[in-house]
N, C-alpha and C. Protein backbone atom coordinates (compact mmCIF):
# COMPACT_ATOMS: atom_id res chain seq x y z
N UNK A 1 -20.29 -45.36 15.28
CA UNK A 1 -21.46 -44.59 14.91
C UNK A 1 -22.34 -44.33 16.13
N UNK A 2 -22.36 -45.42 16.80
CA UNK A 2 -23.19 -45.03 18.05
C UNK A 2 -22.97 -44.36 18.96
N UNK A 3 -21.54 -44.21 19.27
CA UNK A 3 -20.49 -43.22 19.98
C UNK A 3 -20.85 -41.48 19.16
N UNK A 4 -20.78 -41.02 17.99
CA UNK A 4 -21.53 -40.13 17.63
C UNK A 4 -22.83 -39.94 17.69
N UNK A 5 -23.76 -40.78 17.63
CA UNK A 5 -25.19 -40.52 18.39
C UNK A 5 -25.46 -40.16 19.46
N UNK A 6 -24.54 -40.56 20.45
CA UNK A 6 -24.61 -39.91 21.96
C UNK A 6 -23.44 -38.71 22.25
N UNK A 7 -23.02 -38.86 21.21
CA UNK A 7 -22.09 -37.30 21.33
C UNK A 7 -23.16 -36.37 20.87
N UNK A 8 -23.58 -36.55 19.92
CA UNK A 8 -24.18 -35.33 19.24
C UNK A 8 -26.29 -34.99 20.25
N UNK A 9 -26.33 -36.24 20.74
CA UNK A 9 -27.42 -36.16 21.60
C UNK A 9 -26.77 -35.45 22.87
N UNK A 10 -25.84 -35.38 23.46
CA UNK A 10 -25.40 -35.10 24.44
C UNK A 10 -25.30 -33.28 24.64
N UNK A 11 -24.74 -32.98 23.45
CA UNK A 11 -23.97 -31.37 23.37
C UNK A 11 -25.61 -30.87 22.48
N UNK A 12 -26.70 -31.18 21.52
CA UNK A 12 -28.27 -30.91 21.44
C UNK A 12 -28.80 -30.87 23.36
N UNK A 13 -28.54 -31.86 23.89
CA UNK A 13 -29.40 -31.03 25.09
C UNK A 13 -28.96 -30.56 25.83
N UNK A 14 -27.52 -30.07 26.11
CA UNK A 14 -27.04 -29.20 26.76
C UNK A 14 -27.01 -27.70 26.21
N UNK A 15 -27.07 -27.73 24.88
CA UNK A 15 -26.94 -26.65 24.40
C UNK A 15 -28.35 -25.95 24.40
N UNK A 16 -29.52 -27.11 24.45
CA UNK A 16 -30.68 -26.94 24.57
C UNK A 16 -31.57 -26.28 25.71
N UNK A 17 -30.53 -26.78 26.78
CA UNK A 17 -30.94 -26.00 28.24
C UNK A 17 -30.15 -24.99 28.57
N UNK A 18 -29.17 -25.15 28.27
CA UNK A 18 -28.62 -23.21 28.15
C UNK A 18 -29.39 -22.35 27.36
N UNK A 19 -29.83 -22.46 26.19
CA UNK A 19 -29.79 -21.68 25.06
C UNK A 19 -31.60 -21.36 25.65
N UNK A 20 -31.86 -22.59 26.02
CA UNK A 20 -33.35 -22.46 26.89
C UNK A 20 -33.87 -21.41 28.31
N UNK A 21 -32.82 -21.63 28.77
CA UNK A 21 -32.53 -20.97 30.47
C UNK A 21 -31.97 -19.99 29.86
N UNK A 22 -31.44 -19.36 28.95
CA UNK A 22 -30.98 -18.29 28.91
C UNK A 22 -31.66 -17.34 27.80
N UNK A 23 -32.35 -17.54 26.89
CA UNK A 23 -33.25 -16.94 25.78
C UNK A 23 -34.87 -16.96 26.54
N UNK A 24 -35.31 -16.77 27.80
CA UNK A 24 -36.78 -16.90 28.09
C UNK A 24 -37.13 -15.51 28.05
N UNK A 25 -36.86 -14.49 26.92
CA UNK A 25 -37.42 -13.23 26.90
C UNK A 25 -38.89 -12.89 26.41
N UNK A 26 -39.78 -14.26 26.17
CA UNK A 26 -40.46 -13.91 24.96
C UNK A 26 -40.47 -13.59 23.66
N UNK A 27 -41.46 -13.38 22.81
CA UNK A 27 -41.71 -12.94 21.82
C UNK A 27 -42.00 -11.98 21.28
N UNK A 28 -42.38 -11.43 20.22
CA UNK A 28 -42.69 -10.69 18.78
C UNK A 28 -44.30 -10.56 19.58
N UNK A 29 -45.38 -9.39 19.75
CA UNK A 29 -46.74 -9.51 20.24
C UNK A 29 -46.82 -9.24 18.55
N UNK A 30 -48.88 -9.65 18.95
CA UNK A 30 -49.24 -8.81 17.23
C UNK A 30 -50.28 -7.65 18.08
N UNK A 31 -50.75 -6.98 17.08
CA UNK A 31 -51.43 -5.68 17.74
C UNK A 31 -52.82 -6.04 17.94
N UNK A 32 -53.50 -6.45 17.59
CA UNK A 32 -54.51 -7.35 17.79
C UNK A 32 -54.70 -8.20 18.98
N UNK A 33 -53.74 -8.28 19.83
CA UNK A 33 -52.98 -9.47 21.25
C UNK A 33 -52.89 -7.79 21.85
N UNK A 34 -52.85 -7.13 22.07
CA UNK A 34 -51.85 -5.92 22.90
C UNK A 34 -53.16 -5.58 23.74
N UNK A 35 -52.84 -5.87 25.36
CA UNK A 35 -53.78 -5.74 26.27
C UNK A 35 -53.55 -4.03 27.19
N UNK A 36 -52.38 -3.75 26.76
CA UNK A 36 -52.05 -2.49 27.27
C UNK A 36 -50.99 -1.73 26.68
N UNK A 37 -50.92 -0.48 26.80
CA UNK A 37 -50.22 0.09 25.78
C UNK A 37 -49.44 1.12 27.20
N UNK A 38 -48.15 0.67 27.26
CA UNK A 38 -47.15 1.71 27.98
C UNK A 38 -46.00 2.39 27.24
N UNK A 39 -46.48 3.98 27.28
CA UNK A 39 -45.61 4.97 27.32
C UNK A 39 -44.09 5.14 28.01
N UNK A 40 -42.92 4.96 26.71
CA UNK A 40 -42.09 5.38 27.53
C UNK A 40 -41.21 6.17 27.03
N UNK A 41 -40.38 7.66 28.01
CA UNK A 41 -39.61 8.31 27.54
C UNK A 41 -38.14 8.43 27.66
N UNK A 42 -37.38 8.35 27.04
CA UNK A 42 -35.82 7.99 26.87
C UNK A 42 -35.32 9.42 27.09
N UNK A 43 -34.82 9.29 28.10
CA UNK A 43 -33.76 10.90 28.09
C UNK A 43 -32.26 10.41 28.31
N UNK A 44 -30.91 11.14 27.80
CA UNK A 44 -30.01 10.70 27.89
C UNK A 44 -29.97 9.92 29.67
N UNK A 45 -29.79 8.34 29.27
CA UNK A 45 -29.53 7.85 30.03
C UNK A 45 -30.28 7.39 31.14
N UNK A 46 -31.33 7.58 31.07
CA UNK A 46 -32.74 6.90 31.84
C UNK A 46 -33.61 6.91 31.03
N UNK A 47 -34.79 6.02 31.75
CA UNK A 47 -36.45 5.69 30.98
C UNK A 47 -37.36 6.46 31.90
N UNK A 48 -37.87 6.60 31.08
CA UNK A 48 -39.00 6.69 32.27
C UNK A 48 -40.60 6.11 31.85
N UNK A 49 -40.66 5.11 32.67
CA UNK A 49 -40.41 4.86 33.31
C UNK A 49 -39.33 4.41 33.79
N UNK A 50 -38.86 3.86 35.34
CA UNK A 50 -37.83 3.10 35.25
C UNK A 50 -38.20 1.73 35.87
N UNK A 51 -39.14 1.58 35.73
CA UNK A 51 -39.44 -0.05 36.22
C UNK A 51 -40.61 -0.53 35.21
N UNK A 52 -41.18 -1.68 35.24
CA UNK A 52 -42.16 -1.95 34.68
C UNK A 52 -42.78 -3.62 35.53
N UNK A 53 -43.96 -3.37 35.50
CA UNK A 53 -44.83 -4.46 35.82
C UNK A 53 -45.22 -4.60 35.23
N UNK A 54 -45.09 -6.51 34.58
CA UNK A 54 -45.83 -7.18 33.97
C UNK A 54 -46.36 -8.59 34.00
N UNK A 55 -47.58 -8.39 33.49
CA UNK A 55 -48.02 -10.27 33.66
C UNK A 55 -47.46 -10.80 32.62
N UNK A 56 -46.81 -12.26 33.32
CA UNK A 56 -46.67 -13.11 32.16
C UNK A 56 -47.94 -13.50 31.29
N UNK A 57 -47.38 -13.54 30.14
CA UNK A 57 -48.17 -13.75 29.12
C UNK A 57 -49.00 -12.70 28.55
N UNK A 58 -48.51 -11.28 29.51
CA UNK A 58 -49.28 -10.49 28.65
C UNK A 58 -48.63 -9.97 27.61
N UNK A 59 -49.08 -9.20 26.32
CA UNK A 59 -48.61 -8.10 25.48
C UNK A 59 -49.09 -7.14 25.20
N UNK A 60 -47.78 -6.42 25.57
CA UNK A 60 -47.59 -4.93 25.80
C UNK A 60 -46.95 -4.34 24.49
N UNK A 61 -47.87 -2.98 24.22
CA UNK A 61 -47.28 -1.86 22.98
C UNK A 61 -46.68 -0.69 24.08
N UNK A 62 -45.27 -1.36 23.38
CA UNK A 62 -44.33 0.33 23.77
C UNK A 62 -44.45 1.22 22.95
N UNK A 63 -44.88 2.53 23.03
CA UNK A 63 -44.74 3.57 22.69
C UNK A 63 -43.46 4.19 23.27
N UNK A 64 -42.75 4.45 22.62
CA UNK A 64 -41.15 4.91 23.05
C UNK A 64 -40.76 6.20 22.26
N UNK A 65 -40.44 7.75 22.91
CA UNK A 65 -39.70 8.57 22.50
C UNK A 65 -38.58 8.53 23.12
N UNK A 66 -37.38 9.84 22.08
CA UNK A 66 -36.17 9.59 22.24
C UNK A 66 -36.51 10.90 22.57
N UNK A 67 -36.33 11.83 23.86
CA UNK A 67 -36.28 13.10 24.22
C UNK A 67 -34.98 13.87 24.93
N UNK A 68 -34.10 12.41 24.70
CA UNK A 68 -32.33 13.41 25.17
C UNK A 68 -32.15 13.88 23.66
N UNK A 69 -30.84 14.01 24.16
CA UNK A 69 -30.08 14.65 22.75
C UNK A 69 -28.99 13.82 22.42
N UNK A 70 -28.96 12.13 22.55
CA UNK A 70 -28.01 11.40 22.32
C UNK A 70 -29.23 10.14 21.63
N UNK A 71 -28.69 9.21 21.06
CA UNK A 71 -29.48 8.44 19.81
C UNK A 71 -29.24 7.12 21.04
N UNK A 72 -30.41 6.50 21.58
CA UNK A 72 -31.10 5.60 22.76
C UNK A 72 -31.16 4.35 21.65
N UNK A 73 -31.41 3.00 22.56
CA UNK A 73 -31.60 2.14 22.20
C UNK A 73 -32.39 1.57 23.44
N UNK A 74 -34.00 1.11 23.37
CA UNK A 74 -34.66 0.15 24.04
C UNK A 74 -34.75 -1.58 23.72
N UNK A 75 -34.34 -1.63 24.48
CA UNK A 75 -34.22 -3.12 24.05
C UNK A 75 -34.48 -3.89 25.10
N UNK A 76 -35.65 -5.28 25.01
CA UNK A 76 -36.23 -6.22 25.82
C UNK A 76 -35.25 -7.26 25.69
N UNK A 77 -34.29 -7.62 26.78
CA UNK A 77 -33.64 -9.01 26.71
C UNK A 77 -32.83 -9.46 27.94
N UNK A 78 -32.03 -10.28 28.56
CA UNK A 78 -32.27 -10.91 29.68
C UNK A 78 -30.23 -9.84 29.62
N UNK A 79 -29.86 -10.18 30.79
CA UNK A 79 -28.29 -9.68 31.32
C UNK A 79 -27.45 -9.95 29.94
N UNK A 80 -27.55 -11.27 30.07
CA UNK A 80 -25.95 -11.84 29.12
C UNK A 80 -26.62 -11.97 27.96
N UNK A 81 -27.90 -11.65 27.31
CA UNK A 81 -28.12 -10.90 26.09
C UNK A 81 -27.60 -10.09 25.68
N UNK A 82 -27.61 -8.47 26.53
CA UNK A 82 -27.52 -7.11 26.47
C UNK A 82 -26.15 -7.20 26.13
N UNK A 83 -25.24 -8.37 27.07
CA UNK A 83 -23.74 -8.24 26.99
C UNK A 83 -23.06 -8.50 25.38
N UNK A 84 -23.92 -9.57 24.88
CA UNK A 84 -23.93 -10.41 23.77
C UNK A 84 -24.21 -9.18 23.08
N UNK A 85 -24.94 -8.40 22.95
CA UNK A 85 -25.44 -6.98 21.78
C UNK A 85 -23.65 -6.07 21.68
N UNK A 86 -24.07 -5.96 22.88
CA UNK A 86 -22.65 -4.36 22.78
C UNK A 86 -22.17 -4.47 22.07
N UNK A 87 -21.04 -5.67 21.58
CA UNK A 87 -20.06 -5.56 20.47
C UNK A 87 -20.42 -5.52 19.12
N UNK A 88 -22.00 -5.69 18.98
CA UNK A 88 -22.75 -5.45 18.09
C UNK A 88 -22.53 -3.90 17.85
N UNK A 89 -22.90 -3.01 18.90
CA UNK A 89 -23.54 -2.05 18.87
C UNK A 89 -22.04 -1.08 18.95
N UNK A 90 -21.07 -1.38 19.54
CA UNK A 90 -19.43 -1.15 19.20
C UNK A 90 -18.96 -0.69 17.43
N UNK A 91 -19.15 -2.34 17.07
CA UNK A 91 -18.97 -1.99 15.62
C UNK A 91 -19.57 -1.47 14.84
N UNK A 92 -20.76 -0.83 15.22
CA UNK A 92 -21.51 0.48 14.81
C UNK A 92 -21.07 1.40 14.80
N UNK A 93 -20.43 1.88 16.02
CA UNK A 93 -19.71 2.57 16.33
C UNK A 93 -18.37 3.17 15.59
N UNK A 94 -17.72 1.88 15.61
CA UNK A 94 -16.99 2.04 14.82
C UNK A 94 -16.75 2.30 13.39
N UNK A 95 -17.92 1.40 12.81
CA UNK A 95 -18.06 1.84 11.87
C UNK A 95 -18.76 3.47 11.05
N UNK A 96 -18.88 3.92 12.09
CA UNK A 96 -19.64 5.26 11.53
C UNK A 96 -20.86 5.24 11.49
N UNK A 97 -21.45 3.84 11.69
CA UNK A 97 -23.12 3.62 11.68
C UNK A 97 -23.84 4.72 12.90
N UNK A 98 -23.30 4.34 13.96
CA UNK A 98 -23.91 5.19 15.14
C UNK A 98 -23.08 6.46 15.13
N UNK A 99 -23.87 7.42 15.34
CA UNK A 99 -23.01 8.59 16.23
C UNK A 99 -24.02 9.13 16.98
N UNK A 100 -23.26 9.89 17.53
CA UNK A 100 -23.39 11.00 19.26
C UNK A 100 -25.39 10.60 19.32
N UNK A 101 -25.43 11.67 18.25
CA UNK A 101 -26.76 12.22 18.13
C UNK A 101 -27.38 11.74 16.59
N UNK A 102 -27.06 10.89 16.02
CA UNK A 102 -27.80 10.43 14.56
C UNK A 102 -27.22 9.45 14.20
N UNK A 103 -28.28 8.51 13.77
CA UNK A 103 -27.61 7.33 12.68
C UNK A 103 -27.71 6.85 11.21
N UNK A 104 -26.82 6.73 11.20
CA UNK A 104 -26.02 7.04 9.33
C UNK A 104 -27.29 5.64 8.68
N UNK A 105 -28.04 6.10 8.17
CA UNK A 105 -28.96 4.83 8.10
C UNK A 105 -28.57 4.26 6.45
N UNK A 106 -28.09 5.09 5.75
CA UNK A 106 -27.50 4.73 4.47
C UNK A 106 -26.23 3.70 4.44
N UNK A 107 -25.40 3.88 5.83
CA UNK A 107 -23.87 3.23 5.74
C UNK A 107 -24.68 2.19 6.26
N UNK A 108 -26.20 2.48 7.57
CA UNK A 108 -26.50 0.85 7.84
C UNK A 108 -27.06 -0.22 7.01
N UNK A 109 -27.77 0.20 6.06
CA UNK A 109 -28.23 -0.18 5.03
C UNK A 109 -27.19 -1.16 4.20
N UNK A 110 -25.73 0.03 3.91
CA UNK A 110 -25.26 -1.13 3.36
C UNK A 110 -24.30 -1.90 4.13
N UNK A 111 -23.81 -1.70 5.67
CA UNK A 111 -22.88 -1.95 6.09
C UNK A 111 -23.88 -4.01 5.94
N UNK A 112 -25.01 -3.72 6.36
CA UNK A 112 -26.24 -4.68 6.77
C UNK A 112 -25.95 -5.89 5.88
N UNK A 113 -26.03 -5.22 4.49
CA UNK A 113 -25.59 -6.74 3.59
C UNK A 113 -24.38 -7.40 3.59
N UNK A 114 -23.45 -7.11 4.61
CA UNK A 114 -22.59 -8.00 4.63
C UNK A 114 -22.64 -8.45 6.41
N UNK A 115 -22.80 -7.28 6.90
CA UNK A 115 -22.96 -8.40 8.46
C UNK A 115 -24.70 -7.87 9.09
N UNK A 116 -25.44 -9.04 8.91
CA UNK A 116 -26.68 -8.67 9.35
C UNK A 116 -26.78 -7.68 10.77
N UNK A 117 -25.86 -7.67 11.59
CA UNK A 117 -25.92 -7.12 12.55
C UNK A 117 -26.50 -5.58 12.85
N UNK A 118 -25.47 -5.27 11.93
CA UNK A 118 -25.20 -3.55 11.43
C UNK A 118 -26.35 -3.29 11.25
N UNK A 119 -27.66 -4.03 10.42
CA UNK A 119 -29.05 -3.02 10.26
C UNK A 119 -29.93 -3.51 11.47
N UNK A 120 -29.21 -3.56 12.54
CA UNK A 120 -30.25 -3.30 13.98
C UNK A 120 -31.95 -3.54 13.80
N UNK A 121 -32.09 -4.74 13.34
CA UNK A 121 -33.60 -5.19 12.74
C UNK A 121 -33.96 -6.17 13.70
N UNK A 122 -33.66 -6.06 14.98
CA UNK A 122 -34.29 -6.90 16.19
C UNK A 122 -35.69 -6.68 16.39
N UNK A 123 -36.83 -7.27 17.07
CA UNK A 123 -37.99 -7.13 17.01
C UNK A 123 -38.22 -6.47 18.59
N UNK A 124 -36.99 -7.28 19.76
CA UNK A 124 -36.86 -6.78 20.63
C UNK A 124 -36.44 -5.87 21.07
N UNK A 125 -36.12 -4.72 19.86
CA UNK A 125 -35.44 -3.38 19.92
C UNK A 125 -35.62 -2.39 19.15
N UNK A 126 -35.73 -1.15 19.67
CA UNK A 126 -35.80 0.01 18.67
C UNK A 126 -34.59 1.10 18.86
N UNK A 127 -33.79 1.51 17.68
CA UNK A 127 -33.08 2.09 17.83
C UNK A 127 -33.09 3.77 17.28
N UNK A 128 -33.59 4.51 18.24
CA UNK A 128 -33.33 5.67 18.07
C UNK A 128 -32.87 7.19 17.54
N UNK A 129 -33.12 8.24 16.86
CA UNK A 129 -32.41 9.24 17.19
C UNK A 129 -32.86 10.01 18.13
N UNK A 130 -32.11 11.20 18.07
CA UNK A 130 -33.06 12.35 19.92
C UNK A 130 -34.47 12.83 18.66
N UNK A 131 -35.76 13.06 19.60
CA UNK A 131 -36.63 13.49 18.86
C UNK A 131 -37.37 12.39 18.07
N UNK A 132 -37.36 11.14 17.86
CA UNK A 132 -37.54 10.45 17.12
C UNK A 132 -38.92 9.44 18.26
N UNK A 133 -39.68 8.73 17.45
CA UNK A 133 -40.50 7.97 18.06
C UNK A 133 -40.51 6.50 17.60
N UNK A 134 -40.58 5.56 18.12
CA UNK A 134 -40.69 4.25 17.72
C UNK A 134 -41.67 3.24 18.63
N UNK A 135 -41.59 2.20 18.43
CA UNK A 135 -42.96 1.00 19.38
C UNK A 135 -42.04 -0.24 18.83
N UNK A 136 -42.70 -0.66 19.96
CA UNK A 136 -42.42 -2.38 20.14
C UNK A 136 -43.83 -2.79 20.27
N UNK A 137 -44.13 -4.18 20.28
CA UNK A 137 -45.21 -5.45 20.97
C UNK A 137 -45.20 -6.09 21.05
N UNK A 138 -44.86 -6.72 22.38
CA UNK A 138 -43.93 -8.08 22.85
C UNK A 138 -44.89 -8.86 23.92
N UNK A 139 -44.58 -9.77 23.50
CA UNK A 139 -45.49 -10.80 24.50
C UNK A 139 -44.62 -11.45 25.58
N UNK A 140 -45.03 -11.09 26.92
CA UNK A 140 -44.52 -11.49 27.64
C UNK A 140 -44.17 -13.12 28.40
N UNK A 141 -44.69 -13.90 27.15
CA UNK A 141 -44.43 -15.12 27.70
C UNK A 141 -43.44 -16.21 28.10
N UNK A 142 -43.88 -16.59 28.74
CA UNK A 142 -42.45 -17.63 29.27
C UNK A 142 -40.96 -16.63 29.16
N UNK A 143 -41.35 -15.34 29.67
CA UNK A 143 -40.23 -14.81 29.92
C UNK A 143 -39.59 -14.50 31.36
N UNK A 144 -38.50 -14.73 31.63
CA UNK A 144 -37.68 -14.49 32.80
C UNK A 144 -36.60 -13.70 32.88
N UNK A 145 -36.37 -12.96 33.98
CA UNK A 145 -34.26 -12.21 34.32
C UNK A 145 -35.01 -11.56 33.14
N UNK A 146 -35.75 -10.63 32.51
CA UNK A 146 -36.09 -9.36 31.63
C UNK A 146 -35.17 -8.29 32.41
N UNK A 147 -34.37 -7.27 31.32
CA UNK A 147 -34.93 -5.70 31.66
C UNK A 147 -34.50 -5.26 30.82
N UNK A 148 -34.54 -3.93 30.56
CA UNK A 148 -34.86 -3.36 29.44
C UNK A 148 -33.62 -2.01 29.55
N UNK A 149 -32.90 -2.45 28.58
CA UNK A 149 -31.57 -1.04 28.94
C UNK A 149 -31.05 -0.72 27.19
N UNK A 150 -30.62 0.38 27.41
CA UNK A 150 -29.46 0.87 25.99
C UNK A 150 -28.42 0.12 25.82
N UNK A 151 -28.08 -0.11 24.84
CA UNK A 151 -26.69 -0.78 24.67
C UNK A 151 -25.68 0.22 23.98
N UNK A 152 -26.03 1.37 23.31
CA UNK A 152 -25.30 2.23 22.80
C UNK A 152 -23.89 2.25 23.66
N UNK A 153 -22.79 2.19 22.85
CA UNK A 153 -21.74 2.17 23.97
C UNK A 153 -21.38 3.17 25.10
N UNK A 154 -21.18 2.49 26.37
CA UNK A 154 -21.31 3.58 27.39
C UNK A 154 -22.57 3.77 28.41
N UNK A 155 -23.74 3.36 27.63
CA UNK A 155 -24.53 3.72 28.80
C UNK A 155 -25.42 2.59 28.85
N UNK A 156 -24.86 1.13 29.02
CA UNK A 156 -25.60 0.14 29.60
C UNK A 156 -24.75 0.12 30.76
N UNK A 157 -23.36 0.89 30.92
CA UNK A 157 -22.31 1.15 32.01
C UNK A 157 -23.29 2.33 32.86
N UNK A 158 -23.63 3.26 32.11
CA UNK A 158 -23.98 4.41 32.92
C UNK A 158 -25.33 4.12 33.57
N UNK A 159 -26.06 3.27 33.93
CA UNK A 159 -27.07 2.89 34.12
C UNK A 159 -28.54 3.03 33.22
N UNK A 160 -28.14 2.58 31.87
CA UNK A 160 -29.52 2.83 31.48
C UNK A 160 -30.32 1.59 31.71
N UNK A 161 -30.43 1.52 32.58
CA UNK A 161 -31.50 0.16 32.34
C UNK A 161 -32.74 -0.27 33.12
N UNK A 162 -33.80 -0.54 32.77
CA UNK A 162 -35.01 -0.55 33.63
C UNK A 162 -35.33 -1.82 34.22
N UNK A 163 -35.67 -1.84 35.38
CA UNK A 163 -36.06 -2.69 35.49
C UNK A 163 -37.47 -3.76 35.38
N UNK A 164 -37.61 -4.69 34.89
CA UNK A 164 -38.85 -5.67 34.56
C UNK A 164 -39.31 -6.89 35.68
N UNK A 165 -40.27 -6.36 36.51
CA UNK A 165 -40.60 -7.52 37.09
C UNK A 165 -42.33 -7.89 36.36
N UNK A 166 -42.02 -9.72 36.61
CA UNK A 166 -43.10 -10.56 35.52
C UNK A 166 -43.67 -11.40 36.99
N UNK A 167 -45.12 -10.76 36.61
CA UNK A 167 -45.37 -11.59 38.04
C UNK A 167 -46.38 -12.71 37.45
């Protein structure tokens, strides 16, 4: 028994400092907390801006349009997050949820009740059509390795991604 106490203490804090060192994106802001409000515009395949400065601990309201003609995804989260999404954002794909320029929000709806994935209900993300407007408000705390890219398949390859420095 005691041999399982230090097994199971052992793989809790390892898993604890990965999952720690690697999830420091911050949080969910409330609007009431939002010290600045940045504009940003999505055209196929860039932001614009394409960088962002921020203080830790501040929170920021994105105002985000979609002004290409392909359906964008902004999303706040560290490298091997973004990597961790794609196959998310794949079987969207595949499934008919995403296309080119619109998303099937009825198939996400129900694809959703069987794999939560499919209804793209991240707090750290808004998902797009062209023409369309959305917001985030995220608090920048205890966040690190941020930036902010599409995962739509294809163009976290093609460079969509901004960069976040937290000073």
């Amino acid at each position: 028994m005691k041999f399982i106490n230090i097994l199971f203490l052992v793989i809790f804090c390892t898993t604890s400092v990965f999952a720690d060192k690697n999830m420091k994106i911050g949080s969910m802001g409330k609007e009431n907390e939002v010290s600045r409000v940045i504009k940003v515009i999505m055209y196929d395949n860039y932001y614009e801006p394409s960088s962002f400065k921020i203080n830790a601990g501040e929170t920021i309201k994105f105002e985000i349009e979609n002004v290409g003609n392909l359906v964008h995804e902004f999303n706040i989260a560290n490298k091997m997050m973004h990597i961790k999404h794609q196959p998310e954002m794949e079987k969207m794909v595949e499934n008919e949820i995403l296309l080119a320029s619109s998303i099937d929000k009825e198939k996400m709806k129900k694809m959703s009740k069987i794999d939560k994935a499919m209804g793209h209900s991240h707090s750290n993300s808004v998902l797009l059509e062209p023409k369309q407007k959305g917001k985030i408000i995220w608090k920048f705390e205890n966040a690190v390795n941020i930036e902010i890219a599409c995962n739509v398949p294809g163009h976290y390859q093609a460079g969509m991604i901004a960069k976040v420095d937290i000073n």
